[in-house]
C-alpha atoms as a PDB file:
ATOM      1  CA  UNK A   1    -153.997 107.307-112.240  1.00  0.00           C
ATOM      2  CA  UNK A   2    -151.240 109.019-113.945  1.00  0.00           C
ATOM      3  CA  UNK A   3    -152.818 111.752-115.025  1.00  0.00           C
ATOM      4  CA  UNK A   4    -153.649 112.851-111.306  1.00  0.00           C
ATOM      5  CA  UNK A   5    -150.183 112.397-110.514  1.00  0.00           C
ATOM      6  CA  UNK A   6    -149.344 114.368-113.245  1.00  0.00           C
ATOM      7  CA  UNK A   7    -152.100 117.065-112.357  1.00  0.00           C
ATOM      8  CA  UNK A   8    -150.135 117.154-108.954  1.00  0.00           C
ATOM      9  CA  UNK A   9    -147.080 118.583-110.448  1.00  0.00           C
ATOM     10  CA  UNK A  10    -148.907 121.123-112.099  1.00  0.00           C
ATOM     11  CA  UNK A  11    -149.322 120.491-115.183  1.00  0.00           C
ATOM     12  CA  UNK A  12    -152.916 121.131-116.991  1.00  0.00           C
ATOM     13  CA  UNK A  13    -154.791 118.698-118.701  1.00  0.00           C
ATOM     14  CA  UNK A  14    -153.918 119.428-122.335  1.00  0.00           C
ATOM     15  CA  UNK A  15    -150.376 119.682-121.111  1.00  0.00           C
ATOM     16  CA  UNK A  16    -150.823 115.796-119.712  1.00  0.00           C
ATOM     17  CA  UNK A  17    -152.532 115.206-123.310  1.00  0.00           C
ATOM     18  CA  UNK A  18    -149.848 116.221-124.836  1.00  0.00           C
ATOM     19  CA  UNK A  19    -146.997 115.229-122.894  1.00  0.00           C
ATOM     20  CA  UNK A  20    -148.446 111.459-123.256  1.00  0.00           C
ATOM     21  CA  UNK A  21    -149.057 111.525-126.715  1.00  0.00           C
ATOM     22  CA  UNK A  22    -145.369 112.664-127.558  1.00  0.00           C
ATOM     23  CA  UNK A  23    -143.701 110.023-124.882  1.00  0.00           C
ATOM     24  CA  UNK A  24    -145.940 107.355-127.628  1.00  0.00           C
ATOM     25  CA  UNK A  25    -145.152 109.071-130.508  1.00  0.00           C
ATOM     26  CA  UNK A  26    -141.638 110.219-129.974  1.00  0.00           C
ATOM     27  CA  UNK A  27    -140.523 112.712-132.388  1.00  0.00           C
ATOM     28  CA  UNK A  28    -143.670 114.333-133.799  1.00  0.00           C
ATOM     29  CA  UNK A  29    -145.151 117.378-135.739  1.00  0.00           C
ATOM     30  CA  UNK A  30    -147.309 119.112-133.892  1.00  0.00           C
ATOM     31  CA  UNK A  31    -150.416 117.674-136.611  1.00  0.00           C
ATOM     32  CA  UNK A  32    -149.445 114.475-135.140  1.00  0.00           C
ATOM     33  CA  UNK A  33    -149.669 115.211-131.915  1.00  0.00           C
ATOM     34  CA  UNK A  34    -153.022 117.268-132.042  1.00  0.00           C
ATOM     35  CA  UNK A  35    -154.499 113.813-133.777  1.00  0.00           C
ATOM     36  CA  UNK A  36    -152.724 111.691-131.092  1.00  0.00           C
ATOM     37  CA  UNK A  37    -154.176 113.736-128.057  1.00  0.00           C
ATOM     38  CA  UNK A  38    -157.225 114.772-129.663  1.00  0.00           C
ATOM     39  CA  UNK A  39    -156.733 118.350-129.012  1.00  0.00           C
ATOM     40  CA  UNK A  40    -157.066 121.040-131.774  1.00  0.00           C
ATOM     41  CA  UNK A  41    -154.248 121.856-133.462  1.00  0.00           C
ATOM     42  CA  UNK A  42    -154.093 125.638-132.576  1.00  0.00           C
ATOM     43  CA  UNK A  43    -154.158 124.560-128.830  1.00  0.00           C
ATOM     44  CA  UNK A  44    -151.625 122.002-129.415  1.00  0.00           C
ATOM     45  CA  UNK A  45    -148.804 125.105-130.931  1.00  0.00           C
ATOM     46  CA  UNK A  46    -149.770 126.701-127.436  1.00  0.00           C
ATOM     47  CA  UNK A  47    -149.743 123.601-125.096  1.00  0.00           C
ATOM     48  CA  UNK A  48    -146.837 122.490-126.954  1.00  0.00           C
ATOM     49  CA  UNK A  49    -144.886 125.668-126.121  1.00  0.00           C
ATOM     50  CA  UNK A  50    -145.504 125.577-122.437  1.00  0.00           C
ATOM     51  CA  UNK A  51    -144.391 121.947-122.123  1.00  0.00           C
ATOM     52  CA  UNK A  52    -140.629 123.648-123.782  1.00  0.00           C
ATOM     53  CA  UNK A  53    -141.492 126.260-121.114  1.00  0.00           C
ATOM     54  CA  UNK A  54    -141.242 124.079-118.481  1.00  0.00           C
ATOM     55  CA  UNK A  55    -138.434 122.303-119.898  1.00  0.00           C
ATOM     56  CA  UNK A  56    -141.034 118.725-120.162  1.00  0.00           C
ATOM     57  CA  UNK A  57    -140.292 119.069-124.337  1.00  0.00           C
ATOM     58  CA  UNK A  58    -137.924 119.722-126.782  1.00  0.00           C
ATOM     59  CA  UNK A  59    -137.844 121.048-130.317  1.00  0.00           C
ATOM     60  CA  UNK A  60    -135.790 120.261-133.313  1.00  0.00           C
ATOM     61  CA  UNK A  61    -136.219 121.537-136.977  1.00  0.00           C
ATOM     62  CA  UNK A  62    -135.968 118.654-139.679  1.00  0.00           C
ATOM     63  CA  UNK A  63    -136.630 118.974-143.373  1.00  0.00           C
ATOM     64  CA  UNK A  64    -138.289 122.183-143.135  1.00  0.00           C
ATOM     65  CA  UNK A  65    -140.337 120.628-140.520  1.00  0.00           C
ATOM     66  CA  UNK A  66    -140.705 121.441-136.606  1.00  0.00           C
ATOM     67  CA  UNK A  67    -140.620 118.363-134.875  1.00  0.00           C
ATOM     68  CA  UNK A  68    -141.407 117.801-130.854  1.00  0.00           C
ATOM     69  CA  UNK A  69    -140.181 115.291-128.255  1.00  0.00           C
ATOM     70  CA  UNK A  70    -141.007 114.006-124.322  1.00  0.00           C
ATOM     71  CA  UNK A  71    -137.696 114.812-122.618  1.00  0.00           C
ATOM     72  CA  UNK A  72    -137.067 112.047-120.070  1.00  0.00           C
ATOM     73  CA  UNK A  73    -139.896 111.126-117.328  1.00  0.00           C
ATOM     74  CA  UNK A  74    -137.011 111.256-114.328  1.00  0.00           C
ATOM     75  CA  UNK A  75    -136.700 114.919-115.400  1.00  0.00           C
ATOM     76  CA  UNK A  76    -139.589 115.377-113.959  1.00  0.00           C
ATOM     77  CA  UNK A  77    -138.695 114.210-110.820  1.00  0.00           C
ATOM     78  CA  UNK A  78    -135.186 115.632-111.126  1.00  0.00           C
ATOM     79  CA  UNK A  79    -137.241 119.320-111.420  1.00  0.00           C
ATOM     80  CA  UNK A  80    -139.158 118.671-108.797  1.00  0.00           C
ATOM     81  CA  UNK A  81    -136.078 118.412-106.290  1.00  0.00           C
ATOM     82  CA  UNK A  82    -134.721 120.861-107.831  1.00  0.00           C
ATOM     83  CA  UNK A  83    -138.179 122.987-107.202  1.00  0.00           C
ATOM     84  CA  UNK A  84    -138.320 121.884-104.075  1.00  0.00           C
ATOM     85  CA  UNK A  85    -134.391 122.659-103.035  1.00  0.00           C
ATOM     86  CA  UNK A  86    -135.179 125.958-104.064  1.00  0.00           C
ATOM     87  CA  UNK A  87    -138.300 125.953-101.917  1.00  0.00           C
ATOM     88  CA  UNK A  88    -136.194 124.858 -98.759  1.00  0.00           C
ATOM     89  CA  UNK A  89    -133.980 127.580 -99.373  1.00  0.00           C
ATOM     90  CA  UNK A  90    -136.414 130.483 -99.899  1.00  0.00           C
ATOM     91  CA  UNK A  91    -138.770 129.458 -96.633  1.00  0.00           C
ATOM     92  CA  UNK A  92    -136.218 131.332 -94.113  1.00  0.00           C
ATOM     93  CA  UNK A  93    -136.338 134.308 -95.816  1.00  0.00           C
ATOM     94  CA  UNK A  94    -140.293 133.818 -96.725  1.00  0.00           C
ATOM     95  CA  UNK A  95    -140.507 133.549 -92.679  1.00  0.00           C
ATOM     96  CA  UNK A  96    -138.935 136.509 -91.429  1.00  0.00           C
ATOM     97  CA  UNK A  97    -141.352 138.318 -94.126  1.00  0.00           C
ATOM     98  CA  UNK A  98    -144.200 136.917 -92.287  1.00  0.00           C
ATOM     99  CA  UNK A  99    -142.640 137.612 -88.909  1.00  0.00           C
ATOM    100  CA  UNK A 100    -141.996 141.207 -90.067  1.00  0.00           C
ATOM    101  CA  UNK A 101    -145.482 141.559 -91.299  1.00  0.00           C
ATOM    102  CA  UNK A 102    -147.144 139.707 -88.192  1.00  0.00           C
ATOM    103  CA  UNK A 103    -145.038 142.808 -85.909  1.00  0.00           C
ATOM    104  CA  UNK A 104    -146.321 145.560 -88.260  1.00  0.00           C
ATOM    105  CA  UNK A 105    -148.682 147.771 -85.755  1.00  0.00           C
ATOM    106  CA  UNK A 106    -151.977 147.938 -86.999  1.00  0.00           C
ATOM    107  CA  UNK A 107    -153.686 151.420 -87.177  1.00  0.00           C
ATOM    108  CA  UNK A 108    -157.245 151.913 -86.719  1.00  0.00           C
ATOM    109  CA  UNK A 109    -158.647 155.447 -87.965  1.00  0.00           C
ATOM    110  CA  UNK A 110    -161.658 157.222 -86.897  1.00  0.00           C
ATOM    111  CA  UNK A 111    -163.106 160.335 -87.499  1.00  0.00           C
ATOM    112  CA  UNK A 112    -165.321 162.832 -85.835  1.00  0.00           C
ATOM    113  CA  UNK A 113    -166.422 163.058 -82.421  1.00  0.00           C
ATOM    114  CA  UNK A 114    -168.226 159.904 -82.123  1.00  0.00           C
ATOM    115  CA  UNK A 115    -164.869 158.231 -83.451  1.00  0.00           C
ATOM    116  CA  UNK A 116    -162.806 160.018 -80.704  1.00  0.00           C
ATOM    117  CA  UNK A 117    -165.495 158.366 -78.269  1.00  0.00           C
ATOM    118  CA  UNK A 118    -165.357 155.244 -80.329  1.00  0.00           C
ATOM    119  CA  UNK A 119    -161.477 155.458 -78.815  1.00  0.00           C
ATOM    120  CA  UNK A 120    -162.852 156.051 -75.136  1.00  0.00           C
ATOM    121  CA  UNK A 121    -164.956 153.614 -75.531  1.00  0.00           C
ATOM    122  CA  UNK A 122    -162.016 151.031 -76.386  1.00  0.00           C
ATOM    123  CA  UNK A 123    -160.408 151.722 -73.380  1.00  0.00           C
ATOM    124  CA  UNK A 124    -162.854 150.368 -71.236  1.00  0.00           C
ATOM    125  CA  UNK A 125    -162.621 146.735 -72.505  1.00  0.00           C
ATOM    126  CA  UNK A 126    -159.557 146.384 -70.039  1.00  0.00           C
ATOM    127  CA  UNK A 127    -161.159 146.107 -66.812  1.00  0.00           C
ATOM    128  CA  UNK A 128    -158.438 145.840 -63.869  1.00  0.00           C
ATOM    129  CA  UNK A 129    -156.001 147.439 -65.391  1.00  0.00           C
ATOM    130  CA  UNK A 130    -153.784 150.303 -65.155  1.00  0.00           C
ATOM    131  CA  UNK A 131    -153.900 152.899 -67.686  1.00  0.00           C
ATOM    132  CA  UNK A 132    -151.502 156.119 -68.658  1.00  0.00           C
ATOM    133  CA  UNK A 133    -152.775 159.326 -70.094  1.00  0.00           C
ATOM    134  CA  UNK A 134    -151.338 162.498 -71.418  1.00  0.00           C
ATOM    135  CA  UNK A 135    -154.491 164.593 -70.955  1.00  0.00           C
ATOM    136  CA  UNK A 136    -155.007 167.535 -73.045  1.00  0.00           C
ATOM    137  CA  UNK A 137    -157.015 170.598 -71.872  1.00  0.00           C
ATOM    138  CA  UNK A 138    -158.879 170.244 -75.209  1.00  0.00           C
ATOM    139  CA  UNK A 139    -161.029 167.223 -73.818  1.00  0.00           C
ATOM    140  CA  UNK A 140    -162.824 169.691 -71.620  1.00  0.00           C
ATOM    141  CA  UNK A 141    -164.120 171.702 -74.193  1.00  0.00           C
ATOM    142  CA  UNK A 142    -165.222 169.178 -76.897  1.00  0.00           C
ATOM    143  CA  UNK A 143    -166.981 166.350 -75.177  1.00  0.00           C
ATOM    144  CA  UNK A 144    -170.271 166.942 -74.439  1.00  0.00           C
ATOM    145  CA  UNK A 145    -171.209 166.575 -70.806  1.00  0.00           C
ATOM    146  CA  UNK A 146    -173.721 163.127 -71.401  1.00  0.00           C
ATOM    147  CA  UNK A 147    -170.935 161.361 -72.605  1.00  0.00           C
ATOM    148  CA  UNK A 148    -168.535 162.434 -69.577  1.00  0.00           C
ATOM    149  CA  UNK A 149    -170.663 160.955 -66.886  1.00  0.00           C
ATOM    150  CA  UNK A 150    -170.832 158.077 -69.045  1.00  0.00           C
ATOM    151  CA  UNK A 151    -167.488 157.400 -69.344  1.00  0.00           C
ATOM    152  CA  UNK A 152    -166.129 158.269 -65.970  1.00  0.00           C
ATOM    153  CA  UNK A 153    -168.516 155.867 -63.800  1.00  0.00           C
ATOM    154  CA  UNK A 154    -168.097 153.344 -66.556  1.00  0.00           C
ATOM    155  CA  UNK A 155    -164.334 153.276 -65.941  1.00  0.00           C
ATOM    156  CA  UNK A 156    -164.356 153.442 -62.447  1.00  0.00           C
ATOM    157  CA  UNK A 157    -166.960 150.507 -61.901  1.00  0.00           C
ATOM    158  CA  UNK A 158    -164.297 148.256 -64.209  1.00  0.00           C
ATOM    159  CA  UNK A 159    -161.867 149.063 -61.841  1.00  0.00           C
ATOM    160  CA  UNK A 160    -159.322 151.089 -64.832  1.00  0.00           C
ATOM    161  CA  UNK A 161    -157.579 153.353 -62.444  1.00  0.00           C
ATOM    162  CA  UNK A 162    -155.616 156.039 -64.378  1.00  0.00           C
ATOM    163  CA  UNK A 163    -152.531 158.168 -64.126  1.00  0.00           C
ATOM    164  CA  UNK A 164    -152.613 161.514 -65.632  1.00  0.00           C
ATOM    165  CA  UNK A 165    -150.874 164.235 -66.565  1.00  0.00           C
ATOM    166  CA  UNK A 166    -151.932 167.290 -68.188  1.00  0.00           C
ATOM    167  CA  UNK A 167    -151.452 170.960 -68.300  1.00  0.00           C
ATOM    168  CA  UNK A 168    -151.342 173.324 -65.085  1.00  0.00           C
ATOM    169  CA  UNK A 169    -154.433 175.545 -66.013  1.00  0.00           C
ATOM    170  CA  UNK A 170    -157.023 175.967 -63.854  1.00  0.00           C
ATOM    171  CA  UNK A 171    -159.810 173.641 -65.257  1.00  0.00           C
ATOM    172  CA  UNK A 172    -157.065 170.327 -64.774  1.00  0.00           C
ATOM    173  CA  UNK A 173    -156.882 171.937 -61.289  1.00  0.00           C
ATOM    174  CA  UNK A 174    -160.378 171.498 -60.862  1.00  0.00           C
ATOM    175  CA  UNK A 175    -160.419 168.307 -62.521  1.00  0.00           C
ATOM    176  CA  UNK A 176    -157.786 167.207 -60.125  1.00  0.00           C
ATOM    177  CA  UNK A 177    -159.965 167.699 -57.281  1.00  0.00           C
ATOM    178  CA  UNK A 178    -162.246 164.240 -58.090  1.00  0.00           C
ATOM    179  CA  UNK A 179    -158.768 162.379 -58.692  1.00  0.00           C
ATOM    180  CA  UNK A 180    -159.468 159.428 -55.308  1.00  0.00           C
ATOM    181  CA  UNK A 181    -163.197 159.117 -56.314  1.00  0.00           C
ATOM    182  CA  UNK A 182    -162.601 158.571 -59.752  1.00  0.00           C
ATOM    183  CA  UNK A 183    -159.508 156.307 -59.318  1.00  0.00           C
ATOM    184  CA  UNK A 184    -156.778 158.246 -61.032  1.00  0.00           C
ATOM    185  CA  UNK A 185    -153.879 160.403 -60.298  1.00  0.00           C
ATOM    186  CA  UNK A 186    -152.969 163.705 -62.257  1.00  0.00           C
ATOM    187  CA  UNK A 187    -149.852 165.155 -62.349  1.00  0.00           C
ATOM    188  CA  UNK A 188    -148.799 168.491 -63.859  1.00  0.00           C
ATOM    189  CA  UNK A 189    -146.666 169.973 -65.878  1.00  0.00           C
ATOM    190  CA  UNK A 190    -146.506 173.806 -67.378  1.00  0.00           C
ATOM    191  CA  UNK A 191    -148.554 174.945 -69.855  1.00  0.00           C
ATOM    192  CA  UNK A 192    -146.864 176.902 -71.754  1.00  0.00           C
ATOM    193  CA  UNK A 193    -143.384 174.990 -71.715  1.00  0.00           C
ATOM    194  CA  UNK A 194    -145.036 171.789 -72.364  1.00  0.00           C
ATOM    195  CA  UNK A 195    -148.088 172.020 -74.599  1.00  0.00           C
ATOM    196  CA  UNK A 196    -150.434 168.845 -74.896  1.00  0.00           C
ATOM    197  CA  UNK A 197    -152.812 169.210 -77.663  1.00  0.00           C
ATOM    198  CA  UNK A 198    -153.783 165.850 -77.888  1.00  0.00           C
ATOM    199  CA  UNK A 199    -154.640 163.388 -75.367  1.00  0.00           C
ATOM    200  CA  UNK A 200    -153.016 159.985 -75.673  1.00  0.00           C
ATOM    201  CA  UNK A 201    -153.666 157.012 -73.655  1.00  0.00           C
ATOM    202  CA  UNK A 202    -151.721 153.757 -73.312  1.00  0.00           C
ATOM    203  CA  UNK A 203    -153.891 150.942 -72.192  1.00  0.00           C
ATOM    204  CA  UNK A 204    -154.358 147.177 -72.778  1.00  0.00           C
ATOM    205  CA  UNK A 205    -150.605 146.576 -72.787  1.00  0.00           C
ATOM    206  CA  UNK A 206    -150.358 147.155 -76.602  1.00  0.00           C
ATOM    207  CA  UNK A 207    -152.589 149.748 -77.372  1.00  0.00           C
ATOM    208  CA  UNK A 208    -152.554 153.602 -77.665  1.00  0.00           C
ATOM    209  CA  UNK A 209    -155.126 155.917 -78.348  1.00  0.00           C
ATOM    210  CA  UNK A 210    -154.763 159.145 -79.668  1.00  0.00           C
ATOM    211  CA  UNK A 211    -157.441 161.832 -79.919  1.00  0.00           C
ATOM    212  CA  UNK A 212    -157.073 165.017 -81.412  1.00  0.00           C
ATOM    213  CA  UNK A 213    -159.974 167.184 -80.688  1.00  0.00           C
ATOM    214  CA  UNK A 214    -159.690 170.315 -83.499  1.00  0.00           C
ATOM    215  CA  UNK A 215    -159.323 168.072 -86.213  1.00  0.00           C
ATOM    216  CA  UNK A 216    -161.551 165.509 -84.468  1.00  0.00           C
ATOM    217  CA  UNK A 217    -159.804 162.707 -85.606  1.00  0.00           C
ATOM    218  CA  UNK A 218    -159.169 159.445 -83.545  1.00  0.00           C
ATOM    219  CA  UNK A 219    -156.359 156.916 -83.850  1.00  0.00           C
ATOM    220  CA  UNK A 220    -155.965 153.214 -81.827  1.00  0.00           C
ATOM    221  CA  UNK A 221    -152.493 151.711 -82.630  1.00  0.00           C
ATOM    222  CA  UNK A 222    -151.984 148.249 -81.591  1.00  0.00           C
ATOM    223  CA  UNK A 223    -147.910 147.665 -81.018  1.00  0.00           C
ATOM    224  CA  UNK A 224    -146.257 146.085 -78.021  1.00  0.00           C
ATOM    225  CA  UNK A 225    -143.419 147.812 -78.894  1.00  0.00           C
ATOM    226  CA  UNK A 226    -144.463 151.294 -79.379  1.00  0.00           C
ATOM    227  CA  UNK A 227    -146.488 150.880 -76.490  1.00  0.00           C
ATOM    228  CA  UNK A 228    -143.666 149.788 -74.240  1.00  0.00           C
ATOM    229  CA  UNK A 229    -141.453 152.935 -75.615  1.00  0.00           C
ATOM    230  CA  UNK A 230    -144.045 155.639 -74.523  1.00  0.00           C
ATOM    231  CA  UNK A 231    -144.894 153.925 -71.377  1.00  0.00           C
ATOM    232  CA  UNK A 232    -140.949 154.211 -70.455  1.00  0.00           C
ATOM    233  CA  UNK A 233    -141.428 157.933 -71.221  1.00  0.00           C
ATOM    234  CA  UNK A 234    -144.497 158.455 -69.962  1.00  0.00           C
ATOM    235  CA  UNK A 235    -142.959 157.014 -66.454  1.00  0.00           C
ATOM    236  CA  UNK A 236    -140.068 158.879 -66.445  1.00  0.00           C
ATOM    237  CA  UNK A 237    -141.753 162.404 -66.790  1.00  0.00           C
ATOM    238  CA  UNK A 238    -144.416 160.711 -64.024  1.00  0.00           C
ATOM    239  CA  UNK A 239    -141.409 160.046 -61.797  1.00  0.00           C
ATOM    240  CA  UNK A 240    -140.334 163.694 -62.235  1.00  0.00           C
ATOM    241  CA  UNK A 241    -143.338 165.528 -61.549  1.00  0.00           C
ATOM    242  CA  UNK A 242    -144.442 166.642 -58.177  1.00  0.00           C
ATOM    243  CA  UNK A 243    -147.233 164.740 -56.234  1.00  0.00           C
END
């Protein structure tokens, strides 16, 4: 039916009323077209306005009188090229908007300790896999000891082995100690030249986790690129620590 076809286009259903009735009528007041497309009249000033909108009608004042008329049917396929020209010519742009926002790195935000071990917890959904940490000294004093001997056996029986480094104080060196039973290798660096205050782990070849103990806060960030970049440093200051 026409008016489905018309509906396609977008037009509304007192619109298609009204567009009808004038393509009988011709010129018209808009009385006349109210009574021809049995629609009230105060709709009709409104529905008749939109059609001008949309460029489907035009106006002309006669005698004191406002008179209405269809423009052309083939204008409304002429528009609709023209629509969708405009369409054709907006979808590259439209895509690399989409691109952009598929690339954005999503941020997940926790808080408190059981968020920090919400963020632990994460990393052990990567079985078989090799993980990088910048281990902060901070870790030892706000995790409670249940939890540890969770974690650690959990990791190890996935098979997560871990490099690590982490400040030269004496409780890393003692945490150092279990590095072949619990599959990872630490690494230090000085304490006071090179603070770490917050642990960070890059795992799951897109994903970091940061936990930052005093404010208890957590943070997962899921970027392939951001994730490659601290990998690259995290290997060169590996490479340039001593066994």
């Amino acid at each position: 039916m026409i008016n489905d076809k018309l509906k396609a286009l977008g037009l509304s259903d007192k619109e298609i009323k009204t567009y009808l009735a004038l393509l009988e009528l011709g010129e018209a007041t808009v009385a006349e077209v109210a009574k021809k497309a049995e629609i009230k009249r105060t709709t009709t000033y409104l529905t008749v306005e939109s059609l001008v909108e949309k460029g489907l009608v035009s106006g002309l004042r006669k005698k004191k009188k406002q008179y209405y008329s269809a423009e052309d049917p083939r204008l409304l396929g002429a528009k609709m090229d023209e629509k969708k020209k405009m369409l054709e010519q907006a979808i590259p742009e439209l895509l690399a908007i989409a691109n952009f926002l598929d690339k954005k790195p999503k941020i997940t935000f926790y808080e408190g300790m059981e968020g920090i071990k919400s963020v632990y917890r994460d990393t052990l959904l990567y079985p078989d896999q090799e993980m990088l940490a910048w281990v902060s000294e901070e870790a030892f004093h706000f995790l409670d000891e249940d939890f540890v001997n969770y974690y650690i056996p959990e990791r190890v029986s996935k098979k997560i082995w871990v490099k690590v480094i982490a400040p030269d104080t004496p409780e890393i060196r003692e945490y150092r100690k279990n590095d072949q039973k619990t599959l990872k290798q630490t690494r230090l660096i000085s304490s006071t030249e090179f603070p770490v205050k917050v642990e960070i782990d890059l795992y799951g070849k897109n994903r970091i986790g940061i936990m930052a103990f005093e404010e208890k806060i957590g943070l997962i960030i899921e970027s392939e690129k951001i994730y490659t970049t601290l990998k690259s440093i995290f290997l060169m200051n590996w490479s340039s620590l001593e066994k």
